[in-house]
N, C-alpha and C. Protein backbone atom coordinates (compact mmCIF):
# COMPACT_ATOMS: atom_id res chain seq x y z
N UNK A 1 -56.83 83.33 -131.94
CA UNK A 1 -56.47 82.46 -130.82
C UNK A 1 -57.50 82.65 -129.70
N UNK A 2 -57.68 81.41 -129.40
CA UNK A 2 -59.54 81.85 -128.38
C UNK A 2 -58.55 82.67 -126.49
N UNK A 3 -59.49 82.26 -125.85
CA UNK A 3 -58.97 83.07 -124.73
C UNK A 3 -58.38 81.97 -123.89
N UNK A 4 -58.37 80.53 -123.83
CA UNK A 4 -58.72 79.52 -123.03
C UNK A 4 -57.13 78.99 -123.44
N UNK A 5 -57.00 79.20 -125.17
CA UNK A 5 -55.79 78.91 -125.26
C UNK A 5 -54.36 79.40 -124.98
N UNK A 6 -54.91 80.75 -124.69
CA UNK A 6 -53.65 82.15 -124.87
C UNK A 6 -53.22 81.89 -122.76
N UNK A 7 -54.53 81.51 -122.03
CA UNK A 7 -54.17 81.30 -120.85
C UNK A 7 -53.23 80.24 -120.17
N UNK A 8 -52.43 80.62 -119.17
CA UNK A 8 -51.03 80.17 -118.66
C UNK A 8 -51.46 78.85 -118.45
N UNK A 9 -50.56 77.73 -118.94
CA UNK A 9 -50.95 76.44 -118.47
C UNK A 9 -50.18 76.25 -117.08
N UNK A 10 -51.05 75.09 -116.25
CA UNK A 10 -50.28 75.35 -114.57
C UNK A 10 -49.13 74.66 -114.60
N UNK A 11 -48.03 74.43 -113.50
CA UNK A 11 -46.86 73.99 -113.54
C UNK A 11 -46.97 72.49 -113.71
N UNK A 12 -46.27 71.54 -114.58
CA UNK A 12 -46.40 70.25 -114.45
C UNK A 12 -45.57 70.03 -113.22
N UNK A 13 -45.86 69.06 -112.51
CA UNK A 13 -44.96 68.32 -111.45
C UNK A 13 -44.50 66.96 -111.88
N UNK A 14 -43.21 67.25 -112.15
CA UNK A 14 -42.32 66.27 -112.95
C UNK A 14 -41.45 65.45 -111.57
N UNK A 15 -41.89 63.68 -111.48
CA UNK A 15 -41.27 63.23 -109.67
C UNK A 15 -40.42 62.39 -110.75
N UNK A 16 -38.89 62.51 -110.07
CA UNK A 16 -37.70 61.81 -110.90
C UNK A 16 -37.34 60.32 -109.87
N UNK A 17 -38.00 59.56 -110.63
CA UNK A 17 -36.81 58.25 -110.22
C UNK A 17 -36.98 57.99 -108.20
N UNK A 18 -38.47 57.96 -108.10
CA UNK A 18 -38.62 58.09 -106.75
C UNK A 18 -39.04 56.32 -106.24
N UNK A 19 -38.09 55.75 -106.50
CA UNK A 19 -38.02 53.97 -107.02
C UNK A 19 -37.03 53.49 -105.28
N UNK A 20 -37.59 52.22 -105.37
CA UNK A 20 -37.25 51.55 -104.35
C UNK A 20 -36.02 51.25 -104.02
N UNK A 21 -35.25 50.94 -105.07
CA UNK A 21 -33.57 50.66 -105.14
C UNK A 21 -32.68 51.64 -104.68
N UNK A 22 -33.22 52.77 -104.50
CA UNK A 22 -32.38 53.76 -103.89
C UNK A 22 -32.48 53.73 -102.64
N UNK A 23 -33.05 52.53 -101.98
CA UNK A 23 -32.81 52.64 -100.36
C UNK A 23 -32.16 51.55 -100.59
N UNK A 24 -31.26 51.24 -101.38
CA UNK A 24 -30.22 50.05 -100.85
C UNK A 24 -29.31 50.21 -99.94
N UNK A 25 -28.60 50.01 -99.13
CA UNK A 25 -27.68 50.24 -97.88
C UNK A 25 -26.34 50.90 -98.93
N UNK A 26 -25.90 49.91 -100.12
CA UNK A 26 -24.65 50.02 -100.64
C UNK A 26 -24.50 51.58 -101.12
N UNK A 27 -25.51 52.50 -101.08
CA UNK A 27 -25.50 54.19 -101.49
C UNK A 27 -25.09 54.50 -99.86
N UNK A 28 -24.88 54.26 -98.78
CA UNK A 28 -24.39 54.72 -97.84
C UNK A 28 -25.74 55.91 -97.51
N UNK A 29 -25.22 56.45 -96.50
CA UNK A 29 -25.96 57.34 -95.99
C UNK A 29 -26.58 58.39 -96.46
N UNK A 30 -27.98 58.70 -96.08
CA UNK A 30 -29.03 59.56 -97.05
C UNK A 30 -29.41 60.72 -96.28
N UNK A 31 -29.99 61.60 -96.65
CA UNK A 31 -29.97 62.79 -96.04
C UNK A 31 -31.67 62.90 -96.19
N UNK A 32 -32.07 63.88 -95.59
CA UNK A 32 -33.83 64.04 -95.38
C UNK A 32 -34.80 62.74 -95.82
N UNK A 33 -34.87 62.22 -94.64
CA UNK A 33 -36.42 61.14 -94.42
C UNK A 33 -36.94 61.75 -94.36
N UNK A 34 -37.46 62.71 -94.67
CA UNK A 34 -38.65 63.42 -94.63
C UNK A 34 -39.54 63.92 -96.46
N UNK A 35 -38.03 63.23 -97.25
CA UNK A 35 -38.40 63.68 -98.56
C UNK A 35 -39.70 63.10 -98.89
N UNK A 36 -39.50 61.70 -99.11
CA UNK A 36 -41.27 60.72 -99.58
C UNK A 36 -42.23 61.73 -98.90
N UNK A 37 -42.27 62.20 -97.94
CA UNK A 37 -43.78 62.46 -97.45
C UNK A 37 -43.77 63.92 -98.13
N UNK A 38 -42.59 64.83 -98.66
CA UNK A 38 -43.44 66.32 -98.94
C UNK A 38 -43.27 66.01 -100.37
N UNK A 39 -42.94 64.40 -101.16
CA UNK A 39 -43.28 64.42 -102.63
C UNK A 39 -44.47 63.84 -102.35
N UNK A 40 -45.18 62.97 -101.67
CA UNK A 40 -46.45 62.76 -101.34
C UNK A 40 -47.83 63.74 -101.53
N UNK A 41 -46.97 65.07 -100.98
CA UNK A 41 -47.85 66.28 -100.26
C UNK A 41 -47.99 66.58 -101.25
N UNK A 42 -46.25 67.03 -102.73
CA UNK A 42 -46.92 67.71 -103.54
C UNK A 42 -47.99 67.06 -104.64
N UNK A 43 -47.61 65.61 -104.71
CA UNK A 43 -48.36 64.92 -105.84
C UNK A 43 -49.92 64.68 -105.20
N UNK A 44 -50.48 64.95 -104.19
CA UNK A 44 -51.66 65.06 -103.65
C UNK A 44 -52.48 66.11 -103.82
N UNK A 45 -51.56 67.28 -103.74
CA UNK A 45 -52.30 68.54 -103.89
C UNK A 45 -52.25 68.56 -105.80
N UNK A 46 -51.06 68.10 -106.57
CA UNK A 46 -51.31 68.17 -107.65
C UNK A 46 -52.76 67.68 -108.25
N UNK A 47 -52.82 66.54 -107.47
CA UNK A 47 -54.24 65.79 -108.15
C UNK A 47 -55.36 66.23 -107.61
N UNK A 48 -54.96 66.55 -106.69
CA UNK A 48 -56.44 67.38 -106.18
C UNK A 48 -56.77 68.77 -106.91
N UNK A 49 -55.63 69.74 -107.75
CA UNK A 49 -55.95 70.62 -108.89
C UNK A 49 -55.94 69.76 -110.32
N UNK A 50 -55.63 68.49 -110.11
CA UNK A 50 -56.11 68.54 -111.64
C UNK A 50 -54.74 68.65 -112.36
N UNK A 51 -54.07 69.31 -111.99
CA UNK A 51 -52.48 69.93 -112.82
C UNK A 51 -51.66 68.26 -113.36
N UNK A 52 -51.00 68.68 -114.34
CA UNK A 52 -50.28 67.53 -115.12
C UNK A 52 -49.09 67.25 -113.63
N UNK A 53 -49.21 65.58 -113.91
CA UNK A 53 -47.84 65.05 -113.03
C UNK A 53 -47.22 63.90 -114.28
N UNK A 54 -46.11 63.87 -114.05
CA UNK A 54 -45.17 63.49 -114.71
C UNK A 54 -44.18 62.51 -113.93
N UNK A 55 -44.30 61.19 -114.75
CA UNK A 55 -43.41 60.84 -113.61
C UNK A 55 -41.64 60.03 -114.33
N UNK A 56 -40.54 59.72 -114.02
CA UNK A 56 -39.56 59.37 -114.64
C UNK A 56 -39.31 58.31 -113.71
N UNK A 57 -38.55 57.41 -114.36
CA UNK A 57 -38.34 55.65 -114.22
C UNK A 57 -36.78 55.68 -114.22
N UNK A 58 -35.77 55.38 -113.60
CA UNK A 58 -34.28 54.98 -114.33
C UNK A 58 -34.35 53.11 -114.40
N UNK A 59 -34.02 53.16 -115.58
CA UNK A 59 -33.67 52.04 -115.62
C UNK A 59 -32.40 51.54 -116.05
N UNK A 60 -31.71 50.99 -115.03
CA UNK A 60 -30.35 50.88 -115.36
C UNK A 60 -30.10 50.13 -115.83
N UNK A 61 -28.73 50.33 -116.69
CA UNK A 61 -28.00 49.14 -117.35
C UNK A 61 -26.98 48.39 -117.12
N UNK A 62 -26.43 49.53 -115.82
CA UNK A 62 -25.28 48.86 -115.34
C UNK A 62 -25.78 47.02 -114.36
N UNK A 63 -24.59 46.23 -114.73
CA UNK A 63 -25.03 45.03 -114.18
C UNK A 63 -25.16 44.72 -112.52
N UNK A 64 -24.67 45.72 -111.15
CA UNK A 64 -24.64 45.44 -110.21
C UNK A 64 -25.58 47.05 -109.63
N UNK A 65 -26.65 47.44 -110.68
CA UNK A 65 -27.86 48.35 -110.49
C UNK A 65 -29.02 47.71 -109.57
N UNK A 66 -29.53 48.02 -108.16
CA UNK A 66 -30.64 47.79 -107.81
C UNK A 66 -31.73 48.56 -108.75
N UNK A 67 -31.42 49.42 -109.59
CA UNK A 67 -32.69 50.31 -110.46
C UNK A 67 -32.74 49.32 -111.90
N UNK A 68 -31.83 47.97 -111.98
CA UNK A 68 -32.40 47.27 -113.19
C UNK A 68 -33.75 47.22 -114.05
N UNK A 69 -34.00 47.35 -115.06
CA UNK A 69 -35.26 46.93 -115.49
C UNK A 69 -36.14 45.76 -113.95
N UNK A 70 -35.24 44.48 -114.32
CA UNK A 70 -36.12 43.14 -114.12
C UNK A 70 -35.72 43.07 -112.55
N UNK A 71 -35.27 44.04 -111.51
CA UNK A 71 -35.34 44.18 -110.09
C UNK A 71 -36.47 44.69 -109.21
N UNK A 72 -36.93 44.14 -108.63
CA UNK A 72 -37.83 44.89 -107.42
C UNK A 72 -37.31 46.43 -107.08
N UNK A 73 -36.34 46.77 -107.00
CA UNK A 73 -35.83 47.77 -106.64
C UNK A 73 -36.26 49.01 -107.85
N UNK A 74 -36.77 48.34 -109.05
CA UNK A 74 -36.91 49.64 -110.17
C UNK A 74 -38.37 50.21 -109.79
N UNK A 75 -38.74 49.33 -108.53
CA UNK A 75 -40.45 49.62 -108.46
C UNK A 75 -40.21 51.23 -107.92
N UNK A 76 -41.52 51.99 -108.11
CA UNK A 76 -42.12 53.15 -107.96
C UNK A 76 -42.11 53.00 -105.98
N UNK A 77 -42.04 53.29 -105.13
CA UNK A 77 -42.32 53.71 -104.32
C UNK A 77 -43.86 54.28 -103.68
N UNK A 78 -44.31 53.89 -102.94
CA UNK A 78 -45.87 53.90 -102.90
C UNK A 78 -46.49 55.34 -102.79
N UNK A 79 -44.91 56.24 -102.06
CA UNK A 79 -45.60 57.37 -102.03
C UNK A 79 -45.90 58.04 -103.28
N UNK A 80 -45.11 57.60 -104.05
CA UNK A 80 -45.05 58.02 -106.05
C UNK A 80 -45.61 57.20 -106.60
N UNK A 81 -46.43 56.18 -106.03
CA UNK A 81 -46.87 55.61 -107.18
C UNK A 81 -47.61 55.89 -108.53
N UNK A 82 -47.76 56.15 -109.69
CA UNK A 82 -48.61 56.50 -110.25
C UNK A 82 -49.64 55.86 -110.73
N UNK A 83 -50.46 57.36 -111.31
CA UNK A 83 -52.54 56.60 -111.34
C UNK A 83 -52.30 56.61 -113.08
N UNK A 84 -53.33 55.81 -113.44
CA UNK A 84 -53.95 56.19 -114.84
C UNK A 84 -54.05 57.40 -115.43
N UNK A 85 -53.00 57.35 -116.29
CA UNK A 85 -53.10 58.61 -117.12
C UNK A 85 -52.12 59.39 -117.28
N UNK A 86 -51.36 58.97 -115.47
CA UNK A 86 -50.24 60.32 -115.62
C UNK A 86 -48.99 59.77 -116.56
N UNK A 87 -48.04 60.02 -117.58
CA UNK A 87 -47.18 59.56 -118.06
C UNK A 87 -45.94 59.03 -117.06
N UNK A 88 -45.38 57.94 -117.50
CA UNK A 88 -44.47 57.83 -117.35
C UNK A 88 -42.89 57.65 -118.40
N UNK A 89 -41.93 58.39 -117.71
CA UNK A 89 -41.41 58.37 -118.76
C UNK A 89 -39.96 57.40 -118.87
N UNK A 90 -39.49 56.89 -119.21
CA UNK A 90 -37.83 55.72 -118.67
C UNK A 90 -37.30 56.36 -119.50
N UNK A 91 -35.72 55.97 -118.40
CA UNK A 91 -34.56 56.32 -118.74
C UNK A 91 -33.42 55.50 -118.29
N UNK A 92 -32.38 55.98 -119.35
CA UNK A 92 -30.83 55.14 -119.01
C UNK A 92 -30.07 56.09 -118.46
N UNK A 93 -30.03 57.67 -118.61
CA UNK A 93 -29.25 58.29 -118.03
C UNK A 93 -29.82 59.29 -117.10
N UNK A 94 -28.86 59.84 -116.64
CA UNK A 94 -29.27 60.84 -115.66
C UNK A 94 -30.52 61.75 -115.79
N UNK A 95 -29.97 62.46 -116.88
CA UNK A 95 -30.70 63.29 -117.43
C UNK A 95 -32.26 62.80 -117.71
N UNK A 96 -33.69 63.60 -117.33
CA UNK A 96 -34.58 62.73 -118.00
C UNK A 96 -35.21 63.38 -118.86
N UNK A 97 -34.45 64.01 -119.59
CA UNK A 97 -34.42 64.80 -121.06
C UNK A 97 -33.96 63.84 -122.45
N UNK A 98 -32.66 63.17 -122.00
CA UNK A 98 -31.77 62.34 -123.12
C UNK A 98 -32.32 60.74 -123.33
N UNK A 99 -32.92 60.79 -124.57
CA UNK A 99 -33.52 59.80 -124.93
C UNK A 99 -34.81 59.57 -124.08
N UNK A 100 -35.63 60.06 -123.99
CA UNK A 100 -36.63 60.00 -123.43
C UNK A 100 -37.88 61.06 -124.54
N UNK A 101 -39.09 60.92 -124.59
CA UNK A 101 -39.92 61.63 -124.94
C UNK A 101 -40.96 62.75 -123.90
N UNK A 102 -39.94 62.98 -122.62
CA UNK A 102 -40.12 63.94 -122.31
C UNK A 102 -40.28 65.47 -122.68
N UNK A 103 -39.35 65.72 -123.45
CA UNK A 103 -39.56 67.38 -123.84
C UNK A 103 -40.42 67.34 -125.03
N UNK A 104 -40.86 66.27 -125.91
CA UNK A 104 -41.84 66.61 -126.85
C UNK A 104 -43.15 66.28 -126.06
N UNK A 105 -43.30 65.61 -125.36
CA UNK A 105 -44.70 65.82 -124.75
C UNK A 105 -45.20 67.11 -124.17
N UNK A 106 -43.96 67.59 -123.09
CA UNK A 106 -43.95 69.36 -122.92
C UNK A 106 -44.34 70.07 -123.84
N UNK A 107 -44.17 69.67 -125.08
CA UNK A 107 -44.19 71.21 -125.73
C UNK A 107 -45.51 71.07 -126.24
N UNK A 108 -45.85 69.56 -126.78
CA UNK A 108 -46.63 69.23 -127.40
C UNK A 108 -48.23 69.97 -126.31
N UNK A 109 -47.93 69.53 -124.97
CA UNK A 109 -49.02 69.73 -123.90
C UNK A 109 -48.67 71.28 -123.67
N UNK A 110 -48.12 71.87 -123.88
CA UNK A 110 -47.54 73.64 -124.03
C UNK A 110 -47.27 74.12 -122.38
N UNK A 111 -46.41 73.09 -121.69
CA UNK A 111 -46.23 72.98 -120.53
C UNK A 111 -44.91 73.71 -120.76
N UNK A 112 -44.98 74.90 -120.02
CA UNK A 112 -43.47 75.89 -120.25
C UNK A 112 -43.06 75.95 -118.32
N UNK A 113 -43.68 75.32 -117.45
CA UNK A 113 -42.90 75.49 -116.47
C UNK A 113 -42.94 74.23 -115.52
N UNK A 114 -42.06 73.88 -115.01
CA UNK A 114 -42.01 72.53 -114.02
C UNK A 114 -41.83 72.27 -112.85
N UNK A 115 -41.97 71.62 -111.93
CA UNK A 115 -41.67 71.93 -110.36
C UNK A 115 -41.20 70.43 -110.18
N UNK A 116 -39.98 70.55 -110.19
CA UNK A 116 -39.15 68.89 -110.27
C UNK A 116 -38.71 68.65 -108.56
N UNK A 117 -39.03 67.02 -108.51
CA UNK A 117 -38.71 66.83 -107.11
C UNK A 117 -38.41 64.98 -107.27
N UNK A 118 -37.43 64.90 -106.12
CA UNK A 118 -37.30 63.36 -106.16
C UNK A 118 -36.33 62.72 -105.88
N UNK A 119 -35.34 62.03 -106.41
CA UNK A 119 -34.05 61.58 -106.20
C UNK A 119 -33.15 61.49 -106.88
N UNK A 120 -31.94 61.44 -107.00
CA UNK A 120 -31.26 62.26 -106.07
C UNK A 120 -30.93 63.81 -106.05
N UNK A 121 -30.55 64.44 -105.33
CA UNK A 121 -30.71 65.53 -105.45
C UNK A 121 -29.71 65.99 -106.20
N UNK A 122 -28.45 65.51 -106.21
CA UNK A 122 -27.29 65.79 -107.12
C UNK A 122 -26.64 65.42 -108.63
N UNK A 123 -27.38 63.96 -108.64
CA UNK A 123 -27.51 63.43 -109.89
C UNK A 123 -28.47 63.50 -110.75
N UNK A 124 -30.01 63.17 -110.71
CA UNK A 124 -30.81 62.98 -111.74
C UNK A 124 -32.17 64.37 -111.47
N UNK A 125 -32.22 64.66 -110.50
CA UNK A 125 -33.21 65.93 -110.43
C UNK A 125 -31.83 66.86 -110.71
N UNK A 126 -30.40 67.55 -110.29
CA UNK A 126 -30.16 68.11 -111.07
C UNK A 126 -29.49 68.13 -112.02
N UNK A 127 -29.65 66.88 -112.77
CA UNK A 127 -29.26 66.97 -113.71
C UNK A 127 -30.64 67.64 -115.61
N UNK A 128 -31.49 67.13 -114.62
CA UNK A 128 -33.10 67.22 -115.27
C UNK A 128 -33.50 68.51 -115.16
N UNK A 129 -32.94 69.38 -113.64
CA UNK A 129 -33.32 70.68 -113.76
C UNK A 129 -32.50 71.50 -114.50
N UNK A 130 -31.03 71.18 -114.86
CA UNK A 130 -30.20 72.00 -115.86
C UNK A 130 -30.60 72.19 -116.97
N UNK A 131 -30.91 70.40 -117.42
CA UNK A 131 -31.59 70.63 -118.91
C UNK A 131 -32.56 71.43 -119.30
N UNK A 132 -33.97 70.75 -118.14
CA UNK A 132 -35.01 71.92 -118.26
C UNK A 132 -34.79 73.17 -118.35
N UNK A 133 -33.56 73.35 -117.54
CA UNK A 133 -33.87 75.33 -117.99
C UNK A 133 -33.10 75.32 -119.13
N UNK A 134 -32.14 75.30 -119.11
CA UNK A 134 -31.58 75.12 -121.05
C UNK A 134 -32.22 75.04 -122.33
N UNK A 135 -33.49 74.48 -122.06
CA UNK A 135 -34.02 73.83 -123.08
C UNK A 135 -35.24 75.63 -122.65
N UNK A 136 -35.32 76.11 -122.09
CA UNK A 136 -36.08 76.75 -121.90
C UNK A 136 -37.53 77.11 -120.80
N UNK A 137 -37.35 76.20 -120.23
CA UNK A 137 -38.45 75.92 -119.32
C UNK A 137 -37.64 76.71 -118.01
N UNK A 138 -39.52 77.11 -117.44
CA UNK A 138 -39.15 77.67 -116.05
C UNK A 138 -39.04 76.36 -115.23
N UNK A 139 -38.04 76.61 -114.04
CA UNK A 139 -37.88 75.31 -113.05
C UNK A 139 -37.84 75.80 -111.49
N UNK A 140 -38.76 74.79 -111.25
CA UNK A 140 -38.73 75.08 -109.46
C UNK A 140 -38.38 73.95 -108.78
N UNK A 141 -37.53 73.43 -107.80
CA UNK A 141 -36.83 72.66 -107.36
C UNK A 141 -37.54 72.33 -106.05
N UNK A 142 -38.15 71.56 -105.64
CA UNK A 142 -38.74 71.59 -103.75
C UNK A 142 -37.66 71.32 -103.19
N UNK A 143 -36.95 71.68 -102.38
CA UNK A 143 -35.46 71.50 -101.80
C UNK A 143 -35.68 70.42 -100.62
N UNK A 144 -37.21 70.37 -99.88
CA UNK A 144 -37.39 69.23 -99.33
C UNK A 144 -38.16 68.18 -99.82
N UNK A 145 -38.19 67.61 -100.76
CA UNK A 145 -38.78 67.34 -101.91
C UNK A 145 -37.94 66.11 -102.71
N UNK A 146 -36.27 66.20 -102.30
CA UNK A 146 -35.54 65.91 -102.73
C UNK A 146 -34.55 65.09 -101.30
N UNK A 147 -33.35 64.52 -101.79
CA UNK A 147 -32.56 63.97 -101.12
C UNK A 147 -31.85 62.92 -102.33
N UNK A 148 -30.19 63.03 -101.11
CA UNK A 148 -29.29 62.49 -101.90
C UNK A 148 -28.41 61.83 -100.98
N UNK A 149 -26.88 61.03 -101.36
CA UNK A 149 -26.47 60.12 -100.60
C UNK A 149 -24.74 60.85 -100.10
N UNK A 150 -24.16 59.95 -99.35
CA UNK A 150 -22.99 60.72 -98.93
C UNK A 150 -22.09 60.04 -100.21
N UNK A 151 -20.81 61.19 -100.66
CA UNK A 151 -20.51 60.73 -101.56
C UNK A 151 -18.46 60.59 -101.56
N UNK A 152 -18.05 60.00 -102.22
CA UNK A 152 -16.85 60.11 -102.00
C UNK A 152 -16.06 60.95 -103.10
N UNK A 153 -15.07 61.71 -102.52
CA UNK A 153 -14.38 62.85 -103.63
C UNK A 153 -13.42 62.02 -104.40
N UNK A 154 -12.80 63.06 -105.51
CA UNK A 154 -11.75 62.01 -105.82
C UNK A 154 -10.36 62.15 -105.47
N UNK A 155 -10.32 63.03 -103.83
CA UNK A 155 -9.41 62.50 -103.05
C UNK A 155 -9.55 61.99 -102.03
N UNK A 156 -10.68 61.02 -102.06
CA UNK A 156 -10.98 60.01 -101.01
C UNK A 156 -11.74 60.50 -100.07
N UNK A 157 -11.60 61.95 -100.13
CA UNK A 157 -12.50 62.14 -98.56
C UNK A 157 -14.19 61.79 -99.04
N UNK A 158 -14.46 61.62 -97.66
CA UNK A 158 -15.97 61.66 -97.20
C UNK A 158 -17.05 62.69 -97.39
N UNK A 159 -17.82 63.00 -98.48
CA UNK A 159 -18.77 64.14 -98.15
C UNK A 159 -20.00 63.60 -97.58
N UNK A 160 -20.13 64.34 -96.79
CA UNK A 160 -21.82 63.78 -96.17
C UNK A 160 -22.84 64.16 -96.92
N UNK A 161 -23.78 63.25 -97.09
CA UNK A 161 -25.45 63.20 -97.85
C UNK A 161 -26.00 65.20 -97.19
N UNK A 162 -26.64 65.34 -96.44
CA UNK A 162 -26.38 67.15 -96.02
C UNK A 162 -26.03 67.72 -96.97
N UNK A 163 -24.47 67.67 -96.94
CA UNK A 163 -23.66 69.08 -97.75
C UNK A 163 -23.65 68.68 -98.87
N UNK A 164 -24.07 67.53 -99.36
CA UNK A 164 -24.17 67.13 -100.70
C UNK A 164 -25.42 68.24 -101.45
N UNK A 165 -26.57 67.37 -100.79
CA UNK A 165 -27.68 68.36 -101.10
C UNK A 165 -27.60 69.68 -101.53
N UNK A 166 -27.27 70.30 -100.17
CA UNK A 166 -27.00 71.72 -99.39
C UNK A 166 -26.26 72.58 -101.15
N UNK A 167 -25.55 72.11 -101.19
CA UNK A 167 -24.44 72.05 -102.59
C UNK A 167 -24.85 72.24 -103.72
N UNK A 168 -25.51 71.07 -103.51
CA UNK A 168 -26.41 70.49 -105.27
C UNK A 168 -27.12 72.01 -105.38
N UNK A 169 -28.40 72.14 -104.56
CA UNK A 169 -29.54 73.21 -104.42
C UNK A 169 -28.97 74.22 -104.52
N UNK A 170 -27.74 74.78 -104.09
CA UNK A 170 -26.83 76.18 -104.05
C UNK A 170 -26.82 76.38 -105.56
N UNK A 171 -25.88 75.50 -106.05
CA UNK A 171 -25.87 75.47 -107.19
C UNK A 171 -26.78 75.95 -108.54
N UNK A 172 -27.87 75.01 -107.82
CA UNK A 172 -29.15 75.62 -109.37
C UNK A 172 -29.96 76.67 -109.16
N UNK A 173 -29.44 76.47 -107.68
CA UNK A 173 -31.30 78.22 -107.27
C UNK A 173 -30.42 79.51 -107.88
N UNK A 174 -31.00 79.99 -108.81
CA UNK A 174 -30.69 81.34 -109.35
C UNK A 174 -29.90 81.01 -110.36
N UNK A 175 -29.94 80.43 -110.72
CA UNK A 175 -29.21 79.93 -111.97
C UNK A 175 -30.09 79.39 -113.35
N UNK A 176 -30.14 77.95 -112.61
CA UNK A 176 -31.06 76.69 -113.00
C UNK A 176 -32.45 76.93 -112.88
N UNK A 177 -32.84 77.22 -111.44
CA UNK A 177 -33.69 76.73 -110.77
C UNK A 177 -33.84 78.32 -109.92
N UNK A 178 -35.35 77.57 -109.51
CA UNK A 178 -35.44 78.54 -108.04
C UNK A 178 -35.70 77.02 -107.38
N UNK A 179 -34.86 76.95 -105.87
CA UNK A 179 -35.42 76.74 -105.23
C UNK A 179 -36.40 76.88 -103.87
N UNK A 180 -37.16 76.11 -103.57
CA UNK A 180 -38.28 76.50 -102.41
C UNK A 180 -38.67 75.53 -102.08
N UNK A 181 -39.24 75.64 -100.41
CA UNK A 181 -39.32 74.29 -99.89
C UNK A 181 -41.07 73.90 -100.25
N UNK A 182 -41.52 72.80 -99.76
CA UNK A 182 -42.79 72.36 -100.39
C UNK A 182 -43.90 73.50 -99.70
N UNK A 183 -43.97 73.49 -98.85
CA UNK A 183 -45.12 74.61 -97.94
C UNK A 183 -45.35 75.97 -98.38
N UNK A 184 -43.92 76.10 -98.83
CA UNK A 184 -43.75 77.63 -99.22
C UNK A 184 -44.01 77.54 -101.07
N UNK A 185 -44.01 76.46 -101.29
CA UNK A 185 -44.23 76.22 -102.92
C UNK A 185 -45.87 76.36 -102.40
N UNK A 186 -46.38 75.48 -102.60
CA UNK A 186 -48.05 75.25 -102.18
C UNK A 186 -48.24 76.15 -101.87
N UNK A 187 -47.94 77.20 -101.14
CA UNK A 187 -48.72 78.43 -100.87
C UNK A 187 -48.62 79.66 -101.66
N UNK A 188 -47.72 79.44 -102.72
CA UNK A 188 -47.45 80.21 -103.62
C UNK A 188 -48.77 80.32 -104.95
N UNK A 189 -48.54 78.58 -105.22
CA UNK A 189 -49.40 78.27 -106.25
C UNK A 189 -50.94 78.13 -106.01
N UNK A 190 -50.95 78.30 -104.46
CA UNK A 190 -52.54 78.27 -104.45
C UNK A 190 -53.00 76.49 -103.84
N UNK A 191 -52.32 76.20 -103.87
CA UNK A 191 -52.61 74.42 -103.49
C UNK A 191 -52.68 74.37 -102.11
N UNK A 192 -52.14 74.67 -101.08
CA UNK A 192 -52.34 74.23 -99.83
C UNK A 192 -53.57 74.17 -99.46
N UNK A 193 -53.17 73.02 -98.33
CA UNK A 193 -54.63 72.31 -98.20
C UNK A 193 -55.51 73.19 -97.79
N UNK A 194 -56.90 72.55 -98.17
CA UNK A 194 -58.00 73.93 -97.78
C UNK A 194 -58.37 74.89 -98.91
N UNK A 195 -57.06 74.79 -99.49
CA UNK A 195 -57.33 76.21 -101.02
C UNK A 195 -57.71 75.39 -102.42
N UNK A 196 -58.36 76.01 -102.82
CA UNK A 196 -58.51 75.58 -104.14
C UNK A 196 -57.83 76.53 -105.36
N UNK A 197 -57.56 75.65 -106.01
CA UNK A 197 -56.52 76.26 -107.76
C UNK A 197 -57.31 77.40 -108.56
């Protein structure tokens, strides 16, 4: 086995479902505007190392979905848009493991760790970061990176978009996931601006 091969491949940055339809009003209230710009930050510094990005599509099936196939709303978002080359991958469910050719491209590209970021924070990033670690992969979560909507229980009350998050992220860091916010990711891996990989 030569030396080039036996060496650690870098983290893919896998952006979930970072599509236009999720700013429809009818999801009610959203938590961190500030997410687009630190998935911006990380998919900038990704391409500026070179490192695999990955990107996931939902495409819904339900009939009153702004994420339809044939809607404006399934579009990519400009801060995610993707370039030539990077995969993209669609999906019907949450998960962007199930029915998708995501995890054979992973293995195939010998990508054993991921740094998932995007929308929402409670449904489809963690639902993507459970799998990923299940399936075996290391997972890092950008906690600002992410955002989700206010949601209703099923005894009617109100949870706010916040404690939704707040929740979701509790949940997978140390479990699932580590999570960490984008600045403190980037400076881990060597990416912040100014540094080279």
């Amino acid at each position: 086995m030569s030396e080039e091969s036996r060496k650690p491949r870098p983290p893919a940055l896998l952006l979930v479902d970072v599509q236009q339809g999720l700013d429809d009003p009818r999801y009610g209230e959203r938590n961190n505007p500030d997410a687009e710009r630190r998935i911006a930050e990380l998919l900038e510094a990704w391409r500026r190392a070179a490192w695999p990005v990955l990107h996931v599509r939902h495409l819904s099936l339900r009939p009153d979905s702004p994420l339809r196939a044939e809607l404006p709303g399934n579009a990519f978002k400009p801060e995610a848009e993707p370039k030539p080359g990077e995969p993209i991958f669609p999906k019907h469910a949450n998960d962007a493991f199930v029915g998708t050719g995501l995890e054979s491209h992973l293995r195939a590209a010998r990508i054993e760790s991921l740094v998932i970021a995007g929308l929402t924070t409670d449904h489809c990033v963690s639902s993507t970061a459970r799998s990923a670690a299940n399936l075996g992969f290391e997972v890092t979560v950008a906690e600002d990176a992410t955002a989700t909507h206010e949601r209703t229980g099923p005894d009617g009350a109100r949870i706010d978009a916040e404690r939704m998050h707040r929740v979701s992220l509790a949940s997978l860091h140390g479990e699932f996931a580590t999570v960490r916010r984008t600045a403190e990711l980037l400076a881990a891996l060597g990416l912040a601006a100014g540094e080279t990989a």
